[in-house]
Protein backbone atom coordinates (compact mmCIF):
# COMPACT_ATOMS: atom_id res chain seq x y z
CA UNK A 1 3.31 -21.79 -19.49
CA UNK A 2 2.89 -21.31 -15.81
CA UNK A 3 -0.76 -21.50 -14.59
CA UNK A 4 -2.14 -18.37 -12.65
CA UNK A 5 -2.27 -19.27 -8.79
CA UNK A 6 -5.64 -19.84 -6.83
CA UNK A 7 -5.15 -15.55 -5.63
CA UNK A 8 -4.76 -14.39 -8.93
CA UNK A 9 -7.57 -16.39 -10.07
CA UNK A 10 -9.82 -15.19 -7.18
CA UNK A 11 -8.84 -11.58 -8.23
CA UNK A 12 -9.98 -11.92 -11.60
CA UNK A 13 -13.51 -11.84 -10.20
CA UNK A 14 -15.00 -8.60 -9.68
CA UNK A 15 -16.97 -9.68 -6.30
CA UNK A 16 -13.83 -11.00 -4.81
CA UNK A 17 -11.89 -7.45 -5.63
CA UNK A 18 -14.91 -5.44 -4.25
CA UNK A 19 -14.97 -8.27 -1.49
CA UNK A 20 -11.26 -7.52 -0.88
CA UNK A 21 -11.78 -3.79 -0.94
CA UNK A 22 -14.62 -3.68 1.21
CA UNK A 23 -12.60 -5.15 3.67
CA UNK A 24 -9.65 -3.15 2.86
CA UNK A 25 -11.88 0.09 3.75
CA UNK A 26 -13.07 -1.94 6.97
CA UNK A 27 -9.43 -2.93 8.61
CA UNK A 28 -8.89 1.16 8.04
CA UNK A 29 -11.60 2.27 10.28
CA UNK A 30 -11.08 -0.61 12.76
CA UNK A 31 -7.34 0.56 12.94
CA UNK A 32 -8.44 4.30 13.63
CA UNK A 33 -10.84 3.49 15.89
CA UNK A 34 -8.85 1.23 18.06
CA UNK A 35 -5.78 3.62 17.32
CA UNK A 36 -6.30 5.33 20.93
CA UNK A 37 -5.70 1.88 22.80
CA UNK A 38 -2.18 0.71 24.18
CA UNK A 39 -0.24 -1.42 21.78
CA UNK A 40 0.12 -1.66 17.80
CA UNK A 41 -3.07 -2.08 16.45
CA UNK A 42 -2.80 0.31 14.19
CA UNK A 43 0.57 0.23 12.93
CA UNK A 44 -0.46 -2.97 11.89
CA UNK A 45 -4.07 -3.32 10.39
CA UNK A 46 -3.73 0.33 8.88
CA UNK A 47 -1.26 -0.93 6.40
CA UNK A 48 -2.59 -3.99 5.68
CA UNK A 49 -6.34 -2.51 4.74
CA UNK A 50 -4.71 0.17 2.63
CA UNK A 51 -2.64 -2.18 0.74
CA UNK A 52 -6.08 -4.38 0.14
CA UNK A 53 -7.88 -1.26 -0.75
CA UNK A 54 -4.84 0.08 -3.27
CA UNK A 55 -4.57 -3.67 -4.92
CA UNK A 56 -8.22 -3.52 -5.55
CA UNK A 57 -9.57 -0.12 -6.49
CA UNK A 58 -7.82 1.97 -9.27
CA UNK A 59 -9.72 5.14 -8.02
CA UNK A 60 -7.93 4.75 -4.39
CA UNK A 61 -4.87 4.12 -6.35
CA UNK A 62 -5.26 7.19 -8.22
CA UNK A 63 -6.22 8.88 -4.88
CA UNK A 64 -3.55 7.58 -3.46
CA UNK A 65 -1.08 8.91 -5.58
CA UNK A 66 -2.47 12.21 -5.48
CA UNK A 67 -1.46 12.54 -2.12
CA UNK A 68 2.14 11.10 -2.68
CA UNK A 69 2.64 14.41 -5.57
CA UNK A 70 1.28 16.51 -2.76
CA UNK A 71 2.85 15.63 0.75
CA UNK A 72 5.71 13.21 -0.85
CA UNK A 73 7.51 12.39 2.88
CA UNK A 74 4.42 10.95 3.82
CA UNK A 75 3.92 8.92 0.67
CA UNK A 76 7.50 8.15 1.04
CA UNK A 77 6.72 6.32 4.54
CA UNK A 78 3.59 4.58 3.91
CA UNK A 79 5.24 3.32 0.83
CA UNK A 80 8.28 1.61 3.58
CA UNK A 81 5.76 0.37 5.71
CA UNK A 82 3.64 -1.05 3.37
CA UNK A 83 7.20 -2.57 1.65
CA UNK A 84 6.07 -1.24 -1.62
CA UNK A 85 8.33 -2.38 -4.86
CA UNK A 86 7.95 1.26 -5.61
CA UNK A 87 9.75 2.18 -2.49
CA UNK A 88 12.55 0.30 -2.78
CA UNK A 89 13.00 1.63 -6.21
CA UNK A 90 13.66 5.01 -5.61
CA UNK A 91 15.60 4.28 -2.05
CA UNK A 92 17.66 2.62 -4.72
CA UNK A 93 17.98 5.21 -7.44
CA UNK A 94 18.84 8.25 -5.14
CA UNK A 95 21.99 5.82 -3.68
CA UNK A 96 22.74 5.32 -7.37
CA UNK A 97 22.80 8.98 -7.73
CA UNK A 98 24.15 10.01 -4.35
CA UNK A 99 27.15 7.68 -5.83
CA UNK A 100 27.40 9.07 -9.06
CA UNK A 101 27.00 12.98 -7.47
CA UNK A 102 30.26 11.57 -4.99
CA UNK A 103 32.54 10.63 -7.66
């Protein structure tokens, strides 16, 4: 039996996920604050604090997923740029049935 790495064992602890989360929520506001200034800034730390807030908190999840049902091309590209599994799933199945709707 494989052991669980030294990440999944930090995660297993509640103040590390609220830790994580916390800083999650914190990369988000940096990135929309510093969004006005010239370069990528945003483009990168927005992604990465919503990914460490979705890994961490089921309620954003849940949130989160909300907003996907309701405006589903923007779910659809925070999903790529946050290189969700979940992305690449269904970029997958509609080829599948693009294919099969071809034939």
């Amino acid at each position: 039996m494989r052991r669980p790495s030294l990440y999944q064992r930090l995660r297993s602890n509640a103040q590390v996920r609220f830790a994580l989360f916390v800083a999650g929520l914190l990369l988000m506001v940096i990135a929309v604050l510093i969004g006005p200034l010239p370069g990528p800034g945003f483009l990168v730390l927005f992604p990465v604090g919503l990914m460490l807030t979705l890994q961490n908190s089921l309620w954003a999840k849940r949130r989160y997923v909300g907003f996907k049902r309701r405006h589903p091309r923007y779910g659809e590209w925070a999903d790529r740029v946050m290189r969700r599994v979940s992305a690449a799933r269904r970029r997958a199945r509609r080829r599948l049935e693009r294919a099969l709707d071809d034939d």
